[in-house]
Protein backbone atom coordinates (compact mmCIF):
# COMPACT_ATOMS: atom_id res chain seq x y z
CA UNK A 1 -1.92 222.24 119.33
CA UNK A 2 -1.32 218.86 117.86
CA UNK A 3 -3.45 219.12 114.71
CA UNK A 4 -2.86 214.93 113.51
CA UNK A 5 -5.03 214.26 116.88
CA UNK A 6 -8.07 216.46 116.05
CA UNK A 7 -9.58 213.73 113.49
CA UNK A 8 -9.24 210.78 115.43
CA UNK A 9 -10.09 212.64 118.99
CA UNK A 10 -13.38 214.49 117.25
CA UNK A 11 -14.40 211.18 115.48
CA UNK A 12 -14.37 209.52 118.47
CA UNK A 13 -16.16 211.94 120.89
CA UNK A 14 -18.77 212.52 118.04
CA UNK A 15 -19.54 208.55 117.88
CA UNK A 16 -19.50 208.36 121.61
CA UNK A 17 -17.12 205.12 121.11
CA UNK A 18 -14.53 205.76 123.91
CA UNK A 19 -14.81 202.76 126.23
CA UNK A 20 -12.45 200.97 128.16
CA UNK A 21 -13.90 197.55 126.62
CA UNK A 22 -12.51 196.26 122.92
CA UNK A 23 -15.13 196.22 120.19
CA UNK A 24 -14.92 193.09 118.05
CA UNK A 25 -14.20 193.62 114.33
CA UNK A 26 -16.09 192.03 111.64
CA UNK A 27 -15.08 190.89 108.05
CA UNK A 28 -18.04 190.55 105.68
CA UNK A 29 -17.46 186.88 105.93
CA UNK A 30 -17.74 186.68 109.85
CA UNK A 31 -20.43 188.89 109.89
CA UNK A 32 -22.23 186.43 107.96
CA UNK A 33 -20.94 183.40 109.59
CA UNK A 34 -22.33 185.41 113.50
CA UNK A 35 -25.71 186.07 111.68
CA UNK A 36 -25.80 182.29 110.63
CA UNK A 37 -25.34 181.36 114.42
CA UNK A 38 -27.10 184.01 116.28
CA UNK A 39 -29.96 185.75 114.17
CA UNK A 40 -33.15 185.51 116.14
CA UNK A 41 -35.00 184.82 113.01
CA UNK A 42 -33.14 181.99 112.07
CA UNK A 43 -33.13 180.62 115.28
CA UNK A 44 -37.00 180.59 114.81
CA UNK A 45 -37.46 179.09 111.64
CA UNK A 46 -34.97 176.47 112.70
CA UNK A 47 -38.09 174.85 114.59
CA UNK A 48 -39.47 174.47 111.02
CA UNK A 49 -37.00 171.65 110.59
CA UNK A 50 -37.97 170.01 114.23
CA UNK A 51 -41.52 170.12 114.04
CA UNK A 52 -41.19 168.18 110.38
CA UNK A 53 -38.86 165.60 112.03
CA UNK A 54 -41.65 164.63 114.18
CA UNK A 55 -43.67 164.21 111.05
CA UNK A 56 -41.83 160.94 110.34
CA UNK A 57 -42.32 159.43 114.10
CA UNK A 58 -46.14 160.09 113.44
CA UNK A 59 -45.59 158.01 110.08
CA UNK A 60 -43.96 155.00 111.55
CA UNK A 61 -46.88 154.86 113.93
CA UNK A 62 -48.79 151.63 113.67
CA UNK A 63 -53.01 151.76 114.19
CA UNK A 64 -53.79 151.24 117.57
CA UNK A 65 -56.10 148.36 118.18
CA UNK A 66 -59.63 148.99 119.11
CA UNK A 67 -61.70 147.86 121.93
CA UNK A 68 -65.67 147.65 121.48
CA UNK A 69 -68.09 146.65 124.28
CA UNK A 70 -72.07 146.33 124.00
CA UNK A 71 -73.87 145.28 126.90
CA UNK A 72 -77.96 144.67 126.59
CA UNK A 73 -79.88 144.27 129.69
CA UNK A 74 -84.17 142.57 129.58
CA UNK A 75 -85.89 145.33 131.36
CA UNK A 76 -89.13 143.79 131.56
CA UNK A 77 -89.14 141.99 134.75
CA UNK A 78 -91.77 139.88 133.73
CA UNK A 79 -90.08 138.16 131.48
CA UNK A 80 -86.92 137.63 133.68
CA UNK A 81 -86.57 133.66 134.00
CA UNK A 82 -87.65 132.68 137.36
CA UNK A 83 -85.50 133.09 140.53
CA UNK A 84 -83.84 135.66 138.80
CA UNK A 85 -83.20 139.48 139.00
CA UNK A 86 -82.12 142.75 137.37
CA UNK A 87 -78.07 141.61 138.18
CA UNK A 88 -78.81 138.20 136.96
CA UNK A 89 -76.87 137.30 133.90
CA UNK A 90 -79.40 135.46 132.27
CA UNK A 91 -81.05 138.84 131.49
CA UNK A 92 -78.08 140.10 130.43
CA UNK A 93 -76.44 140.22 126.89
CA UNK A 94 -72.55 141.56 126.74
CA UNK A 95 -70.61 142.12 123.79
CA UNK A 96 -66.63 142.31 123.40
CA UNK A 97 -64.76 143.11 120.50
CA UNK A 98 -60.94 143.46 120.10
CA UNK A 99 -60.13 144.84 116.10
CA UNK A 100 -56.91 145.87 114.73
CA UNK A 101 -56.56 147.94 111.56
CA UNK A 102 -53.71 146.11 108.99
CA UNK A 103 -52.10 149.21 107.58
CA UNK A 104 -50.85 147.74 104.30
CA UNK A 105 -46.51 147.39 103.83
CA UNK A 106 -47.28 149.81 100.90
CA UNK A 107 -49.12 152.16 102.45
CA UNK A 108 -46.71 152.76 105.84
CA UNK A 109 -43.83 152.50 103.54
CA UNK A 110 -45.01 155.56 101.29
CA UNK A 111 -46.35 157.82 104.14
CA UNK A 112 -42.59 157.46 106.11
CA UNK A 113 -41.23 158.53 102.68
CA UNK A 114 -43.88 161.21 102.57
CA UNK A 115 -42.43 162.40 105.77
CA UNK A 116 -39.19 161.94 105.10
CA UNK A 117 -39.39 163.97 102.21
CA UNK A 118 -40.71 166.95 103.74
CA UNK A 119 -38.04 167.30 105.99
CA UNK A 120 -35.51 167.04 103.52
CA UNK A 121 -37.84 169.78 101.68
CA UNK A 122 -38.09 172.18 105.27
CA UNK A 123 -34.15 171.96 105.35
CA UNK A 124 -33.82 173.54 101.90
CA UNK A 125 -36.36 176.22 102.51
CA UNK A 126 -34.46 177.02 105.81
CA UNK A 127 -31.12 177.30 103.76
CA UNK A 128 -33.16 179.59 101.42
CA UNK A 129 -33.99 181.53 104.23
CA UNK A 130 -30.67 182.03 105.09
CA UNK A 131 -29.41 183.22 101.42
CA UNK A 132 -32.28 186.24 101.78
CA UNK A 133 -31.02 186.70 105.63
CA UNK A 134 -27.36 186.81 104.37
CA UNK A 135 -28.47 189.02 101.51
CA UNK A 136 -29.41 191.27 104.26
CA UNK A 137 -26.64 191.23 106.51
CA UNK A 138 -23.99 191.81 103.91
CA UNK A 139 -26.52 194.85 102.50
CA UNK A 140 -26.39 196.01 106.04
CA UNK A 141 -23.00 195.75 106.47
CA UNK A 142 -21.97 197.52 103.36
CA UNK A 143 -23.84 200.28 104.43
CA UNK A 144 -22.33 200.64 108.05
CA UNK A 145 -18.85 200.50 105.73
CA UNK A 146 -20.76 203.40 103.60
CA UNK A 147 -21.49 205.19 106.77
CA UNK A 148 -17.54 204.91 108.32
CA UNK A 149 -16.24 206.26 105.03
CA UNK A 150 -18.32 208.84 104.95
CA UNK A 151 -17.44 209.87 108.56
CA UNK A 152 -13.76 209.22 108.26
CA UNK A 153 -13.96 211.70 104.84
CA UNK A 154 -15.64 214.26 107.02
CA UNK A 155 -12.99 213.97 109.65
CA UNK A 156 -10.06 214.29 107.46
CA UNK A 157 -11.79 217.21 105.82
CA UNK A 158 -12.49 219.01 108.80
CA UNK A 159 -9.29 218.20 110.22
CA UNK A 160 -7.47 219.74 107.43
CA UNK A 161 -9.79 222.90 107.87
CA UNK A 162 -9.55 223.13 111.87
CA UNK A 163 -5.99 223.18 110.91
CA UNK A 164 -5.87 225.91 108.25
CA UNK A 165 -8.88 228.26 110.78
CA UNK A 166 -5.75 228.06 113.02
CA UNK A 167 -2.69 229.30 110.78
CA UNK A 168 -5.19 231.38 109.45
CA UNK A 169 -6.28 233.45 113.05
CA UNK A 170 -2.03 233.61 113.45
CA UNK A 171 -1.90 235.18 109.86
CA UNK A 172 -4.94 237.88 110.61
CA UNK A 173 -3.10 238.55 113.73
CA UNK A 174 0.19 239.03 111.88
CA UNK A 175 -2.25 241.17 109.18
CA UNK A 176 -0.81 238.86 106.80
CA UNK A 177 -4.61 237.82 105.18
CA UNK A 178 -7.83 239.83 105.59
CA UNK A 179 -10.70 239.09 108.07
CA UNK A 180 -12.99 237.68 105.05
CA UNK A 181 -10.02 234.87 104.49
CA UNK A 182 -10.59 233.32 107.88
CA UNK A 183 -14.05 233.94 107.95
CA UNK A 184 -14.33 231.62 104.70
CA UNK A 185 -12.21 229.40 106.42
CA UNK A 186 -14.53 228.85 109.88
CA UNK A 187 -17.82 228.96 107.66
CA UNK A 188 -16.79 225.71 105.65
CA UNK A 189 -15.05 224.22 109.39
CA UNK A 190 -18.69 225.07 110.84
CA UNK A 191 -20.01 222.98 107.49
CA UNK A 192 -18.11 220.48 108.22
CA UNK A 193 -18.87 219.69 111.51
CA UNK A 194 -22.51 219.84 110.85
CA UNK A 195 -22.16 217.05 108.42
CA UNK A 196 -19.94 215.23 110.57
CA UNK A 197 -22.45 215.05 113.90
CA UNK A 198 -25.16 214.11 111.14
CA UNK A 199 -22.43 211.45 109.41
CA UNK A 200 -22.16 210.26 113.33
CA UNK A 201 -25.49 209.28 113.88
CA UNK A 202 -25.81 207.31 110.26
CA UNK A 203 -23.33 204.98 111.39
CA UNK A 204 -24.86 204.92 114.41
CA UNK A 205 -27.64 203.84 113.38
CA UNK A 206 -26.20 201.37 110.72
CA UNK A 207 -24.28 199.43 113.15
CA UNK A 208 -27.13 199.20 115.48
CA UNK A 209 -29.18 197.51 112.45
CA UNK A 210 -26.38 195.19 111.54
CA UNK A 211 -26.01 194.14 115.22
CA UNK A 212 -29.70 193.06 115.00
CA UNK A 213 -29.28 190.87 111.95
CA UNK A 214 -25.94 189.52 113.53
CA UNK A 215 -28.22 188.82 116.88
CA UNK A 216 -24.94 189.93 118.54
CA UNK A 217 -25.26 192.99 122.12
CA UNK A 218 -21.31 193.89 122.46
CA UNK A 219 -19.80 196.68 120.70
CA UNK A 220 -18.70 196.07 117.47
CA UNK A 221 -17.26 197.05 114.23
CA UNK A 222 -16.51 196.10 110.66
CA UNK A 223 -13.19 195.61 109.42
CA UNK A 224 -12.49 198.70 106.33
CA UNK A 225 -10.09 196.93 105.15
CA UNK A 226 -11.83 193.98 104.10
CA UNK A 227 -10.84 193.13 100.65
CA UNK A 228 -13.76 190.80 99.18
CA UNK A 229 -11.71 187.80 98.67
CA UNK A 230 -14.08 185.49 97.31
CA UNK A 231 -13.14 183.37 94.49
CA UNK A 232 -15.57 183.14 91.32
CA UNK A 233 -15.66 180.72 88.92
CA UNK A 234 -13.82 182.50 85.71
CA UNK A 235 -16.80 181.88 83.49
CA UNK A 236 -20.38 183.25 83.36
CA UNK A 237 -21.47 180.36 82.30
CA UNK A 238 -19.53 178.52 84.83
CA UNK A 239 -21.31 180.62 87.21
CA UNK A 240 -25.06 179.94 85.67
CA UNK A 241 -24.01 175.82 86.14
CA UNK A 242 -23.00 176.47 89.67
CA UNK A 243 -25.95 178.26 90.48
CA UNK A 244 -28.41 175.87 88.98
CA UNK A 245 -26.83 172.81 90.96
CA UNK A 246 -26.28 175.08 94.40
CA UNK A 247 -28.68 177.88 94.43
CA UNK A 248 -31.14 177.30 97.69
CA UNK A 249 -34.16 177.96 95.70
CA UNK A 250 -33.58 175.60 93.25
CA UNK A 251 -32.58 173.26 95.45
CA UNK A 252 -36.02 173.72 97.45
CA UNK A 253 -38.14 173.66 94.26
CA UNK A 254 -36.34 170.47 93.71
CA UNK A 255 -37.18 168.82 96.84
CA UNK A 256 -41.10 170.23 96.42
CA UNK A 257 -40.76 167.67 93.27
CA UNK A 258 -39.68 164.88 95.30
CA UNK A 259 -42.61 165.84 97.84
CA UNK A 260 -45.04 165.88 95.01
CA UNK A 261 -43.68 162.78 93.27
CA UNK A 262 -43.99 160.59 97.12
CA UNK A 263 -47.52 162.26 97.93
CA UNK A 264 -48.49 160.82 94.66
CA UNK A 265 -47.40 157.26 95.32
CA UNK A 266 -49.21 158.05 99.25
CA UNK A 267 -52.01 158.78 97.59
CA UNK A 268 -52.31 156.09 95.53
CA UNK A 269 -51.84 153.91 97.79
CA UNK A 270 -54.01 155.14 100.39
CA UNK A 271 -57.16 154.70 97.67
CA UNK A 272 -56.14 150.86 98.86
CA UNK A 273 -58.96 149.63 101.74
CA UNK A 274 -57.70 148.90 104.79
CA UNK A 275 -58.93 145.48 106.67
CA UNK A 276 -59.95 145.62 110.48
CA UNK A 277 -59.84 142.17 112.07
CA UNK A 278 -60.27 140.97 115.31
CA UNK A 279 -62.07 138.76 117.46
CA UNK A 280 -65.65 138.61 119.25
CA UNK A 281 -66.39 136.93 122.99
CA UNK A 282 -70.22 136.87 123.46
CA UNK A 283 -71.96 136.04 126.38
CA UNK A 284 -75.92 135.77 126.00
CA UNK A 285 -77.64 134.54 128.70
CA UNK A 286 -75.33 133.01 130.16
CA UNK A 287 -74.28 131.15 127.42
CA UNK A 288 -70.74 131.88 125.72
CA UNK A 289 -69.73 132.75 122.61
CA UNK A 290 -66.58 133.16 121.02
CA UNK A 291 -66.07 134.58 117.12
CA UNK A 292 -63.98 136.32 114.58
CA UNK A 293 -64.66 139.93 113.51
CA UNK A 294 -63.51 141.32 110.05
CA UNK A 295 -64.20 144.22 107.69
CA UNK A 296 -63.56 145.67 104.04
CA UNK A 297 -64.30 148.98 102.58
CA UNK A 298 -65.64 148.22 99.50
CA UNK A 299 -63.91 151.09 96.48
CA UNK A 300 -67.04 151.16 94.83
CA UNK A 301 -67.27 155.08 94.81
CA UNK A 302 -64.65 156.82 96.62
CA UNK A 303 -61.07 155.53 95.41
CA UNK A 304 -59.26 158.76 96.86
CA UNK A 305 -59.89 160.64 93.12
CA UNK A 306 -59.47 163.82 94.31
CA UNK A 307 -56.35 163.82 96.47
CA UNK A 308 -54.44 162.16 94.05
CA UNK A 309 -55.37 164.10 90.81
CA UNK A 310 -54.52 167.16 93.64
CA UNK A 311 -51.36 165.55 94.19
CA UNK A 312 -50.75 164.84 90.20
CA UNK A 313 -51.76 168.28 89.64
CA UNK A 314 -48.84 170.09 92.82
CA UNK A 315 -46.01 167.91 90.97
CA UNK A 316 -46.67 170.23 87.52
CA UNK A 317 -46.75 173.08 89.48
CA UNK A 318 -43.79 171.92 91.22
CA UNK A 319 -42.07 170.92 87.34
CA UNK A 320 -43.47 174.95 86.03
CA UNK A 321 -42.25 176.44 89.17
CA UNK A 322 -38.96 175.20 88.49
CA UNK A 323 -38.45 175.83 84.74
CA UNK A 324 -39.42 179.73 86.30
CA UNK A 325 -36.93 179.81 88.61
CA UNK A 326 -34.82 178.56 86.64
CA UNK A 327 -34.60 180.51 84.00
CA UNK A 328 -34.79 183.88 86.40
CA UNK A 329 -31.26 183.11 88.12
CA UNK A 330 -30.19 183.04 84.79
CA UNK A 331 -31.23 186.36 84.27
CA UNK A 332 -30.50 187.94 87.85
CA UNK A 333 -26.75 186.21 87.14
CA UNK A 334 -26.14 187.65 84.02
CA UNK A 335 -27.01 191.48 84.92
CA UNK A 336 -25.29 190.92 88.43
CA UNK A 337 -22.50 189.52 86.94
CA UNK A 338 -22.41 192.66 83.86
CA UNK A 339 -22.91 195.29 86.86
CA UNK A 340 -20.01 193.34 88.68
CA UNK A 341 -17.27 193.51 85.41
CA UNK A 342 -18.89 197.38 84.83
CA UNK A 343 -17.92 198.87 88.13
CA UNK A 344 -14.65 196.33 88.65
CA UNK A 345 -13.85 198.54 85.60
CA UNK A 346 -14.88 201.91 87.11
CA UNK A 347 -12.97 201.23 90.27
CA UNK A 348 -9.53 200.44 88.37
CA UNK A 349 -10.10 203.60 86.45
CA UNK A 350 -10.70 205.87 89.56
CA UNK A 351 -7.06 205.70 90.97
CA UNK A 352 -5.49 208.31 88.78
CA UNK A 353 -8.20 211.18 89.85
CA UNK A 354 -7.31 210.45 93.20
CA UNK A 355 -3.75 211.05 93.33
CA UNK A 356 -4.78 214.38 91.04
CA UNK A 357 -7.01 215.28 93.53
CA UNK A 358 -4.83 215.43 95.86
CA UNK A 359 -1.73 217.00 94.48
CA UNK A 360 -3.96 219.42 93.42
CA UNK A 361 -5.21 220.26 96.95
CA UNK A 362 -1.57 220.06 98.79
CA UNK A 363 -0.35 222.39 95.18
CA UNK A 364 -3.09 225.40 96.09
CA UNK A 365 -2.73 225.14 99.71
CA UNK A 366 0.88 225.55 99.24
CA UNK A 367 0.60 228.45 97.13
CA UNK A 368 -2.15 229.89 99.63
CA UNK A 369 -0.35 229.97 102.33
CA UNK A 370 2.85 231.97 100.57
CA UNK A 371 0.47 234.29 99.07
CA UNK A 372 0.26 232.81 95.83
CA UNK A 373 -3.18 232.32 95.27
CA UNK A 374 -6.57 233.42 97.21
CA UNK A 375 -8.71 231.73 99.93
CA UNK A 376 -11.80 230.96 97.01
CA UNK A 377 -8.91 228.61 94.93
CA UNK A 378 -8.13 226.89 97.90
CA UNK A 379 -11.71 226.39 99.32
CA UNK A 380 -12.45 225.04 95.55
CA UNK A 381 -9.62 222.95 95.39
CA UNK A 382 -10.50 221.38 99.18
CA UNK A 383 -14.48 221.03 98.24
CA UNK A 384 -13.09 218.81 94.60
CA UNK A 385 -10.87 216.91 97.03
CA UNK A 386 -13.78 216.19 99.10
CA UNK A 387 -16.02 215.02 95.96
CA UNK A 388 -13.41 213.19 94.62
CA UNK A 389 -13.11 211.55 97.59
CA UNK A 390 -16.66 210.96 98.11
CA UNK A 391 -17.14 210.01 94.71
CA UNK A 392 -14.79 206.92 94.92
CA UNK A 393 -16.32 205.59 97.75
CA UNK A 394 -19.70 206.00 96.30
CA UNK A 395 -17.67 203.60 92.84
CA UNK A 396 -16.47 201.79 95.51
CA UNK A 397 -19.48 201.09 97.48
CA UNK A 398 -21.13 200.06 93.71
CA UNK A 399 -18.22 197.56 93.03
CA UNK A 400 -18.58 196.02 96.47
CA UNK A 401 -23.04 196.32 96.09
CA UNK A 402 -22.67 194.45 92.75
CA UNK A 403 -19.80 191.86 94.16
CA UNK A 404 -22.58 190.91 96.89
CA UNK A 405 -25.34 190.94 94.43
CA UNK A 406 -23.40 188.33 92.70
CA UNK A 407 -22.83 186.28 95.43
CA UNK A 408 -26.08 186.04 96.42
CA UNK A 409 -27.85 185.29 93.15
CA UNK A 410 -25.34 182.65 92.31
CA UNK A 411 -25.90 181.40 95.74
CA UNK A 412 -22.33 181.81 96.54
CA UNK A 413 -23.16 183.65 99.77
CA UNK A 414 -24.40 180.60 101.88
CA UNK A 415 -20.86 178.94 101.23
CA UNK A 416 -19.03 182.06 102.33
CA UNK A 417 -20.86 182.05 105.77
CA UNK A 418 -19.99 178.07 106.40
């Protein structure tokens, strides 16, 4: 037997992966940059943005003019003039009307910015809802990465084991070890694969999640060796004045201040009356009249109060809202970027164990198999490989969780998926 084919050949058989098509590999970055372009929910809140465009064609809409018609008919016949009859227009009255609002320069002008304003506003909330969406996807990625380490661990593992069970049955055949050696030896191989077929399905799983917040149906994987190249600014502080300017929260509160600031000026303006004039043709009797038709409200008791003390009252909301936010990326930057330097630290630190680990292992299983130590040193020494092992991936995986943390509360993230 060819043992260096039994990890890749199980793997693969156990993720049910062998297929005659390619699967496309993703990079954290194009993951994000597919989920940007395909994620059904974005597609959907994408409308958001539409349906407040139309807001501004309604506000550039002029009043329609209006069209009034009374018509009086004399119903006592006695009275009808002589010759005369029920179609006769001397006992008839009719009454037509033609009016047109005047929607004051003022008025139009601040309910287009009103509009306009709001879309601007419904673009940053969509961009917001991208930096929680992207939060997601790179989450979801970093856990199918979790999830392939984790299998690939288990497959060198049992591998190495398969490998040993083998030597091992020649040995016991050769009487060169006792039974209970090779029975050790298959128990932690049977281990093994246990965890691996439950290691299977977890990644599994995980990559069927991240294809749902990619909106992508091929078969696809993520590139391991994906680095995290993503340039921050040297500085915490650098990063706190990036944020503030960039983040899509902030940005969004923002714009909810220039909404509040042109509903004001709408609503002031709107407390203004609006004239109706038109004109009047009159025909009584047969005689004609023609006449001019105007009318006033009179801002005696309504002036619009309400709406604009409303409107007065969303802008300090707006202002409060902001200081909050505010001064909570602050704080979310500050322990991401902490966490971030902490396990950067970690990582660097882990190397060294590694390489132990592992002379250790190849040390014992040398001796072991000349007879220079038992089957319990070497099934110790292979089960401290394997948590070694696991344990860097698990300092790993907390580097890479606190580099996306980072990059998602300075806002960072939505840049990385342009």
């Amino acid at each position: 037997m060819r043992y260096p084919l039994v990890k890749p050949v199980l793997v693969a058989m156990l993720m049910g992966t062998v297929s005659v098509r390619a699967q496309t590999s993703y990079t954290l970055q194009q993951a994000l940059q597919t989920a940007k372009s395909n994620n059904p929910v974005l597609k959907r809140e994408q409308f958001n943005v539409d349906v407040s465009q139309a807001d501004i064609t309604t506000a550039q809409l002029r009043p329609n003019p209006i069209l009034n018609n009374q018509s009086l008919q004399l119903v006592q016949p006695a009275k009808f003039p002589e010759n005369t009859g029920w179609f006769n227009g001397a006992n008839r009255q009719i009454w037509w009307q033609v009016t047109k609002p005047f929607q004051l320069p003022v008025q139009r002008e601040n309910k287009i910015n009103f509009a306009q304003q709001n879309v601007r506003l419904t673009q940053r909330q969509y961009a917001d809802t991208e930096r929680h969406l992207f939060q997601g996807v790179a989450q979801k990625w970093l856990d199918v990465w979790a999830a392939r380490k984790q299998l690939d661990l288990l497959g060198t593992a049992k591998s190495n084991i398969d490998s040993l069970a083998n030597i091992n049955r020649l040995r016991l055949k050769n009487q060169v070890i006792t039974t209970t050696d090779l029975a050790r030896t298959e128990l932690l191989a049977h281990q093994y694969d246990i965890q691996l077929k439950s290691a299977a399905q977890d990644y599994r799983n995980e990559l069927s999640n991240l294809k749902f917040l990619m909106g992508v149906q091929d078969s696809i994987s993520i590139d391991t060796t994906d680095q995290f190249a993503f340039a921050f600014p040297d500085q915490m502080d650098a990063i706190v004045q990036q944020a503030l300017q960039n983040r899509t929260d902030i940005q969004a509160i923002k714009s909810t201040m220039d909404v509040a600031d042109a509903n004001i000026k709408l609503q002031k303006s709107s407390a203004l009356p609006t004239p109706e004039l038109g004109l009047i043709y009159n025909p009584q009797n047969k005689a004609h009249y023609m006449g001019v038709y105007g009318t006033i409200e009179i801002p005696i008791f309504s002036r619009n109060q309400g709406e604009i003390k409303k409107s007065q009252v969303l802008k300090q909301q707006a202002e409060q809202d902001l200081r909050a936010t505010e001064t909570q990326a602050e704080t979310e930057i500050l322990t991401a970027y902490k966490s971030y330097i902490t396990h950067k630290q970690n990582l660097q630190n882990f190397n060294q164990l590694l390489t132990q680990s592992q002379t250790i292992l190849n040390s014992v299983k040398y001796s072991y198999l000349r007879g220079g130590t038992t089957i319990i040193d070497f099934l110790e020494a292979q089960r401290s490989w394997l948590d070694t092992q696991q344990q860097y991936y698990d300092v790993l995986g907390q580097y890479r969780q606190s580099y996306i943390d980072l990059l998602y509360a300075s806002g960072l993230i939505n840049q990385i998926a342009q």
